[in-house]
Protein backbone atom coordinates (compact mmCIF):
# COMPACT_ATOMS: atom_id res chain seq x y z
CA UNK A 1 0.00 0.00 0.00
CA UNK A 2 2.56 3.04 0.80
CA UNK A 3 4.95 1.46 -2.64
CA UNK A 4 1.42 2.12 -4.29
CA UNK A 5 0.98 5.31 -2.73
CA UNK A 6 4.37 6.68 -3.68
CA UNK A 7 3.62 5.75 -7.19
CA UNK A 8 0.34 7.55 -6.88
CA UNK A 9 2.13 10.68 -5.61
CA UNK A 10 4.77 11.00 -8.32
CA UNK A 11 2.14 10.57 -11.05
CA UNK A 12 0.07 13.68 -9.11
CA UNK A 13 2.83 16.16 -8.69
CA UNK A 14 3.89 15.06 -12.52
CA UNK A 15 0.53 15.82 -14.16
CA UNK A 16 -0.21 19.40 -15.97
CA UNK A 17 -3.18 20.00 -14.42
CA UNK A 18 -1.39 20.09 -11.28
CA UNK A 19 1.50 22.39 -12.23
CA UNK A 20 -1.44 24.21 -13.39
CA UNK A 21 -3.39 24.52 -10.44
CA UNK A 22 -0.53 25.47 -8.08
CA UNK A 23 0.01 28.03 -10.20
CA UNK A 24 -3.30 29.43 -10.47
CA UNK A 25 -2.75 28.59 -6.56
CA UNK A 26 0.12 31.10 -6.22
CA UNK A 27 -1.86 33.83 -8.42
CA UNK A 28 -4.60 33.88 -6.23
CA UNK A 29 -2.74 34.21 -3.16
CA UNK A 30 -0.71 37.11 -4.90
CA UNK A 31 -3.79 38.50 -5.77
CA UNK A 32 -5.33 38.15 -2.09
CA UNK A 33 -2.29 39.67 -0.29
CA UNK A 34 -2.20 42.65 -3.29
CA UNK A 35 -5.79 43.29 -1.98
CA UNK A 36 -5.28 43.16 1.60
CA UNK A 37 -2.51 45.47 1.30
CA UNK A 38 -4.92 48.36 -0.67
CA UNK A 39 -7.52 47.63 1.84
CA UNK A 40 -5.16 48.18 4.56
CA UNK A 41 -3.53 51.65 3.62
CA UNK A 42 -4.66 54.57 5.61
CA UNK A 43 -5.89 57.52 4.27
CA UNK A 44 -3.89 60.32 2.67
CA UNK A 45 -4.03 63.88 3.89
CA UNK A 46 -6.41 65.71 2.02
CA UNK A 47 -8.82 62.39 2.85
CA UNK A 48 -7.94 63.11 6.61
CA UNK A 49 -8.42 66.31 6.65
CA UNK A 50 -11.91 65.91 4.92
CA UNK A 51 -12.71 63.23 7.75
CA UNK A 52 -11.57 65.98 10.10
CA UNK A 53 -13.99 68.47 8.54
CA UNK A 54 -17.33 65.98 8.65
CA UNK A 55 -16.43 65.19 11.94
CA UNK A 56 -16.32 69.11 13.08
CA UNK A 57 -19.55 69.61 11.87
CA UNK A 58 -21.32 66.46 12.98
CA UNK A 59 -20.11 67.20 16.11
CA UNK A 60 -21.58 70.81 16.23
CA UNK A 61 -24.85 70.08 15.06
CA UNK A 62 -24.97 67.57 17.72
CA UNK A 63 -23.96 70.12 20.39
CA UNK A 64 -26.58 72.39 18.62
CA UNK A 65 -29.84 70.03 18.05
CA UNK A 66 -29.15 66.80 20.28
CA UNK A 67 -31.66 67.90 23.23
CA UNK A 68 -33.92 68.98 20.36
CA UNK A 69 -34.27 65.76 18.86
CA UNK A 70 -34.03 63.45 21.94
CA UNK A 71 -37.03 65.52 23.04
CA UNK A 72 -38.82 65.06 19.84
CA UNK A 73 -37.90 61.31 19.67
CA UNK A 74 -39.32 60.98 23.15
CA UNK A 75 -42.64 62.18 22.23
CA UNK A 76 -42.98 60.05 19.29
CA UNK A 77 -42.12 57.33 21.14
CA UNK A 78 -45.20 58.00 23.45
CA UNK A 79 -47.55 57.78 20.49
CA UNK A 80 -45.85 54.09 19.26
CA UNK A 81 -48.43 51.13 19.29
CA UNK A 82 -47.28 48.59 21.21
CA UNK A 83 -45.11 46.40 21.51
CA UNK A 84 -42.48 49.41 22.13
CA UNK A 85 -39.26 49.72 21.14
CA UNK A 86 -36.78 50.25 24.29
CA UNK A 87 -36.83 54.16 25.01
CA UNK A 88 -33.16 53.79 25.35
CA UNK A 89 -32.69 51.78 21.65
CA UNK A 90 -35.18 54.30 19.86
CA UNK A 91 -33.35 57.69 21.05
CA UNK A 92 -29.68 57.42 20.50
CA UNK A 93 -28.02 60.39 20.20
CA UNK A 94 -24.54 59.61 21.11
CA UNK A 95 -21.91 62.39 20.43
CA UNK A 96 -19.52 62.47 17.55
CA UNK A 97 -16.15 61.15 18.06
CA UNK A 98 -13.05 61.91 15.50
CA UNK A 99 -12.71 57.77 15.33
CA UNK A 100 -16.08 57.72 13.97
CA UNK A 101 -15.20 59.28 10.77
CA UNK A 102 -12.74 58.33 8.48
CA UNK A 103 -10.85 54.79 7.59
CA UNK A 104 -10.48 53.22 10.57
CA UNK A 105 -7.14 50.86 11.05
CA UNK A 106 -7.37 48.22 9.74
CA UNK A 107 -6.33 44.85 13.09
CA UNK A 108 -4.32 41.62 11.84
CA UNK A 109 -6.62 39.97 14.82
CA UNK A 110 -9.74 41.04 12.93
CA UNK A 111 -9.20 41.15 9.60
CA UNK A 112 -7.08 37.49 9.55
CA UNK A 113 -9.82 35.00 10.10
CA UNK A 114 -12.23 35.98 7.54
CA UNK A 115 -9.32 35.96 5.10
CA UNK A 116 -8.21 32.41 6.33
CA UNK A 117 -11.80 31.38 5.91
CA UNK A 118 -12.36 32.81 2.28
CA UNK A 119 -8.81 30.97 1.38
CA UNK A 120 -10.07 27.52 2.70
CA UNK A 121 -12.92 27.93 0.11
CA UNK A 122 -10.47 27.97 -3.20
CA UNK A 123 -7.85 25.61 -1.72
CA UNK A 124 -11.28 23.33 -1.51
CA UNK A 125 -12.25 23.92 -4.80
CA UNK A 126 -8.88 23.61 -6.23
CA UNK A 127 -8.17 20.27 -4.54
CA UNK A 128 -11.39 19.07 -5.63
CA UNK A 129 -10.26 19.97 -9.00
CA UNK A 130 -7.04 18.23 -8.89
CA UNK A 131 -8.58 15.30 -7.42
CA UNK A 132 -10.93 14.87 -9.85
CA UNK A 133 -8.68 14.84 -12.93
CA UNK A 134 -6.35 12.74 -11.28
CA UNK A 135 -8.95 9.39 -11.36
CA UNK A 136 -11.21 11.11 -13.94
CA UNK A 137 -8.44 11.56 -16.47
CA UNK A 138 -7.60 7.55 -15.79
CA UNK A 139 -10.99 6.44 -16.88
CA UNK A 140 -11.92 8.78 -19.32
CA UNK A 141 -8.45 7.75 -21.04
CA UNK A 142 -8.23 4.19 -20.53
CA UNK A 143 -5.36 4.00 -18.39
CA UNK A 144 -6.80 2.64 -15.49
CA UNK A 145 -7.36 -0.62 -16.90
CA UNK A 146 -3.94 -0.95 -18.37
CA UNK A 147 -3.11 -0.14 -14.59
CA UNK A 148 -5.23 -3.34 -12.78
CA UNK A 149 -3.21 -5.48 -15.06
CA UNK A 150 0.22 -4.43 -12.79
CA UNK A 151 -2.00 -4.18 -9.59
CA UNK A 152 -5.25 -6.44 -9.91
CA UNK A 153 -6.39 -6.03 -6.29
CA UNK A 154 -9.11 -2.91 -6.49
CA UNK A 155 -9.29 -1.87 -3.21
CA UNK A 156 -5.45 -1.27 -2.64
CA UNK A 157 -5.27 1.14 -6.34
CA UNK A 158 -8.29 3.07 -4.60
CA UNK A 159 -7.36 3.55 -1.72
CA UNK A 160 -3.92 4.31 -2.67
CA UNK A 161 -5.27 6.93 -5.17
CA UNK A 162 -7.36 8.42 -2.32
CA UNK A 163 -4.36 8.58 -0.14
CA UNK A 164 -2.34 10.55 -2.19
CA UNK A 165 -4.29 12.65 -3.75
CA UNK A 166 -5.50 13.63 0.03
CA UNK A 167 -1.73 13.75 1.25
CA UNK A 168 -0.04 15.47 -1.86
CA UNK A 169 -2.47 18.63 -0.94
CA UNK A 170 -2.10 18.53 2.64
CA UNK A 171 1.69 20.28 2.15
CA UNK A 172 0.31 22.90 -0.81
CA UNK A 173 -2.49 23.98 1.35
CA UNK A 174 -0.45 24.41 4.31
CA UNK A 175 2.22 26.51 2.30
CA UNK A 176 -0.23 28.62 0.86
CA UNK A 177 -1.87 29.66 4.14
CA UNK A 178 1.26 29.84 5.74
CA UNK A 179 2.06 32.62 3.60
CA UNK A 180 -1.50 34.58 3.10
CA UNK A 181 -1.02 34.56 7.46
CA UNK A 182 2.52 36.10 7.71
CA UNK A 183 2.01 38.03 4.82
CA UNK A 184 -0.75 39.44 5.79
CA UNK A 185 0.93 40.06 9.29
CA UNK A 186 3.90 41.75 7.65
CA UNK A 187 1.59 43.84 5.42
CA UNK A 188 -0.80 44.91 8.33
CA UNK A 189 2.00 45.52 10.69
CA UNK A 190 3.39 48.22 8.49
CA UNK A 191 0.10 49.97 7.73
CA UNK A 192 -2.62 48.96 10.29
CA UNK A 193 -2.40 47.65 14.03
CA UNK A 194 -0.78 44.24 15.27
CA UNK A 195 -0.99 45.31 18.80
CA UNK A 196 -3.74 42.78 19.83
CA UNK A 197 -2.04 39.71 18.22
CA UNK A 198 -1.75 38.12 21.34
CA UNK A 199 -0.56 34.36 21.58
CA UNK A 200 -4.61 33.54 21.80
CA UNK A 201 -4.29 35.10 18.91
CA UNK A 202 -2.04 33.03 17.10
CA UNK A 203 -3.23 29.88 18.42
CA UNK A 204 -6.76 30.36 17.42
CA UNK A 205 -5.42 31.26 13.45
CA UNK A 206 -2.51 28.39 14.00
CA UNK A 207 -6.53 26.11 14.49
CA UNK A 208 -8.48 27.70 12.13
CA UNK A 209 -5.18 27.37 9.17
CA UNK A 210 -5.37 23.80 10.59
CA UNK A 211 -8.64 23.05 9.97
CA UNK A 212 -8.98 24.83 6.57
CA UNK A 213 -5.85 22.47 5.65
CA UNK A 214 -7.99 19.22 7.10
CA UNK A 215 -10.82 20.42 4.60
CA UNK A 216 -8.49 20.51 1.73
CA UNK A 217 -7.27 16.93 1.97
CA UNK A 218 -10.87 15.86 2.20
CA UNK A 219 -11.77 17.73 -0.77
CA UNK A 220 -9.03 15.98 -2.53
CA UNK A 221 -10.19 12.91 -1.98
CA UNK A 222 -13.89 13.97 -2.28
CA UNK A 223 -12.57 15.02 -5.80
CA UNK A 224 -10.90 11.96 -6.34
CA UNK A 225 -14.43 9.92 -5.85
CA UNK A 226 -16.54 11.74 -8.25
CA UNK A 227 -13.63 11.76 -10.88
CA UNK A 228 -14.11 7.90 -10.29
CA UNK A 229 -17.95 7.98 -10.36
CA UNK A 230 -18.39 10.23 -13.76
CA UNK A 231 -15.61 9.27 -15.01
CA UNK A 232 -14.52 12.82 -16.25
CA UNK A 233 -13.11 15.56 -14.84
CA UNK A 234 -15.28 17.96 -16.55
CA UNK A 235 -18.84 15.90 -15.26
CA UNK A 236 -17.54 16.28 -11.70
CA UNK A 237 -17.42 20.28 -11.56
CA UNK A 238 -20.48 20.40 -13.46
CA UNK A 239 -22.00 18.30 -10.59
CA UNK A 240 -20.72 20.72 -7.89
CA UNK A 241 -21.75 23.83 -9.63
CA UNK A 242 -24.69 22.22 -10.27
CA UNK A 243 -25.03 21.61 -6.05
CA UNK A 244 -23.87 25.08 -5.44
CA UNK A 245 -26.80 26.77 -7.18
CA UNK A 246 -29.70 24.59 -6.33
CA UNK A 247 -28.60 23.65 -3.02
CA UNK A 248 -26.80 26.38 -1.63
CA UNK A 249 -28.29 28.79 -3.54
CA UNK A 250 -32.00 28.16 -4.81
CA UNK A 251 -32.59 25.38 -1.67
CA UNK A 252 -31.14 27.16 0.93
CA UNK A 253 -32.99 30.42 0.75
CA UNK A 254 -36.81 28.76 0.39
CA UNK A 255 -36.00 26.17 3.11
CA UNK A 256 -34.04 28.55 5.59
CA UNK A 257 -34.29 25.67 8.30
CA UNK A 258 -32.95 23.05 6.45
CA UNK A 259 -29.22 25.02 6.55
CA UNK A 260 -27.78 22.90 9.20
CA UNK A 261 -27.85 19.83 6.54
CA UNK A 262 -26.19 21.88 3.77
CA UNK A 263 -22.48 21.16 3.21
CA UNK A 264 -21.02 24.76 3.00
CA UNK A 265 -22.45 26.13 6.77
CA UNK A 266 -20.88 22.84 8.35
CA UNK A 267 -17.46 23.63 6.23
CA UNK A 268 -17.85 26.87 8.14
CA UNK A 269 -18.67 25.74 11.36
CA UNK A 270 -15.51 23.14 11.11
CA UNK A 271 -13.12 26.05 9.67
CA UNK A 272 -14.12 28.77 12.40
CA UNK A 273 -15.22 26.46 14.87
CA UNK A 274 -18.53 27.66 14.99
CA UNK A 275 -20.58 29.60 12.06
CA UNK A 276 -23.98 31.82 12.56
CA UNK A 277 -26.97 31.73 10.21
CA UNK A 278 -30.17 33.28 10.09
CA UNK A 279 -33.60 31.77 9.69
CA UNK A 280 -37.12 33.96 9.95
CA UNK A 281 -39.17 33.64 12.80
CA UNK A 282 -42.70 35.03 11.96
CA UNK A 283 -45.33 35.17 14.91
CA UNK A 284 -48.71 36.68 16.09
CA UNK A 285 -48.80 39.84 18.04
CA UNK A 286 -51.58 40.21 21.10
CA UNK A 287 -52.90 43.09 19.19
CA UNK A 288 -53.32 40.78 15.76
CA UNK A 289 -50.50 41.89 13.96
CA UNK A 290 -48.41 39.46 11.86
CA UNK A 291 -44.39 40.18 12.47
CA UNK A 292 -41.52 38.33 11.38
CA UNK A 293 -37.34 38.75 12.55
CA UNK A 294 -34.40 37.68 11.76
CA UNK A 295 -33.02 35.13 14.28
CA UNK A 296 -29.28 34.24 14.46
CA UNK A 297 -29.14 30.39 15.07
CA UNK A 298 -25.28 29.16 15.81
CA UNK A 299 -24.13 25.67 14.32
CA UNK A 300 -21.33 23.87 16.70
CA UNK A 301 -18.35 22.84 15.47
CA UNK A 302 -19.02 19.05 16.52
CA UNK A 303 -21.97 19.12 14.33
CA UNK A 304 -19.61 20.32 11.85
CA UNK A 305 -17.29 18.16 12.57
CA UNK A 306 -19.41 14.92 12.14
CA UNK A 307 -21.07 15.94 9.38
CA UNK A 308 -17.91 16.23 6.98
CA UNK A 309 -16.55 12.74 8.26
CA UNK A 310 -19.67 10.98 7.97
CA UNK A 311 -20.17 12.64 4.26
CA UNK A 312 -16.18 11.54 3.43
CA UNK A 313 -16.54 8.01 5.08
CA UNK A 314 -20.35 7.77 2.70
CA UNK A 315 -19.28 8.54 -0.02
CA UNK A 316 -15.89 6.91 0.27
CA UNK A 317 -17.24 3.79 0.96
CA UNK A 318 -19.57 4.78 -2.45
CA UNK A 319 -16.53 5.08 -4.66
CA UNK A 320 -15.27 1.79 -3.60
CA UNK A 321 -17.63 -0.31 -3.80
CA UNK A 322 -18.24 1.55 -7.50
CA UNK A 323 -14.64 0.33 -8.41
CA UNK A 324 -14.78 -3.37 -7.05
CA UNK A 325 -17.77 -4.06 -8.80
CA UNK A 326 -17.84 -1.55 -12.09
CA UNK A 327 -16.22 -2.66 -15.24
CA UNK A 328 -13.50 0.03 -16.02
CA UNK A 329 -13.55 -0.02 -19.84
């Protein structure tokens, strides 16, 4: 098994499409770190001094008319049907403050796991990708067969194929973070504030870069299976596009409850350990009105957690049993 696994690996980092997609890799992590550092520069003087301008008159007109208008909101409050706002939520009048206006810095703490998050998504999709030509391309060609006449036993070629397309990502994905984090660090450092990177800090990036490298193995080999199953590369990102619209998209918005069950809010609530989502809770007033809110529901990260390995180890167990039993010509 690891002599068939070696193989496996040399024919993965040898293939095109590979060389391709660290490439395209490398672009988009350029790209990402090009972005970060635009987003992060402050503003230049004659933006400052506008900032300083809007604030000086906010800040007089709220010296001028505050009392005015807390006294007006007051009485309109008075005259609300119930159910009542709070007095203190409706009539906020809080003064000015020069932070208020203009950019504000831009924090390594806050900025960092958002962009670690949006990079797990494309390391996904790009280990999907290779994953899916690696055993798509073999059956779509031919090869595979010519390949069970050196190695007859099934299960050993799959899972051997599974193995390293999952391990030959593992070190890509961690390289790639490794460098959107401390570039980003050395970027933000110069032009924003890395004051509160404590060592929490690191260690809770250090988890969530950990995690986002987890998903990209599992992707691989995710890949790897529906390469097998459709037997072309191209078939298998039509499928997930295909999911992506009417599930996440189309599905998800009509059946707001039925999130939890959707692959992309448990990738999030792995990644971050934890992800929020909204569903609409409509209900009956005393007085007979009809109101609905927004509700923020939290899915854990063991839910999370379970959900991708019980997915991998299903449809794992799919692709096998595919392979043993599925002529390959």
């Amino acid at each position: 098994m690891i002599r068939l696994t070696k193989v496996e690996l040399r024919r993965l980092v040898s293939r095109r499409l590979t060389a391709v997609g660290l490439v395209g890799l490398f672009l988009i992590t350029i790209l990402l770190l090009v972005a970060t550092y635009f987003d992060a520069r402050p503003l230049s003087a004659v933006e400052q001094q506008q900032a300083q301008q809007q604030y000086e008159m906010a800040h007089k007109d709220w010296v001028d008319h505050a009392e005015e208008m807390r006294t007006q909101c007051e009485a309109d409050w008075k005259t609300q049907p119930d159910p009542k706002p709070k007095l203190e939520e409706m009539c906020v009048y809080s003064e000015p403050k020069p932070e208020d206006f203009g950019k504000p810095p831009t924090v390594f703490a806050q900025i960092m796991p958002d962009l670690l998050q949006g990079s797990s998504y494309f390391l996904a999709f790009a280990a999907f990708l290779i994953g899916a030509s690696f055993l798509g391309a073999e059956f779509s060609s031919g090869a595979i067969g010519n390949w069970l006449t050196f190695e007859p036993r099934r299960l050993r070629v799959y899972g051997s194929k599974l193995l390293a397309a999952a391990t030959g990502f593992v070190p890509i994905a961690a390289v790639v973070l490794a460098v959107i984090l401390f570039g980003t660090f050395l970027i933000v450092d110069k032009l924003g504030d890395t004051a509160s990177t404590t060592g929490k800090v690191w260690s809770d990036l250090s988890a969530i870069g950990g995690r986002a490298v987890v998903t990209s193995a599992l992707a691989a080999a995710l890949g790897s299976v529906v390469g097998l199953l459709l037997r072309h590369t191209a078939a298998a990102i039509g499928v997930v596009m295909a999911y992506l619209v009417l599930a996440e998209g189309v599905f998800a918005a009509f059946l707001e409850k039925a999130q939890p069950w959707l692959i992309k809010l448990n990738f999030d609530a792995f990644v971050r350990h934890d992800a929020q989502y909204y569903v609409t809770e409509c209900k009956t007033g005393s007085d007979g009105s009809y109101a609905c809110d927004y509700v923020q529901k939290t899915l854990s990260f063991e839910h999370g957690a379970w959900y991708l390995a019980i997915f991998t180890v299903v449809v794992v167990l799919l692709g096998g049993w595919v392979f043993h039993r599925r002529d390959v010509n």
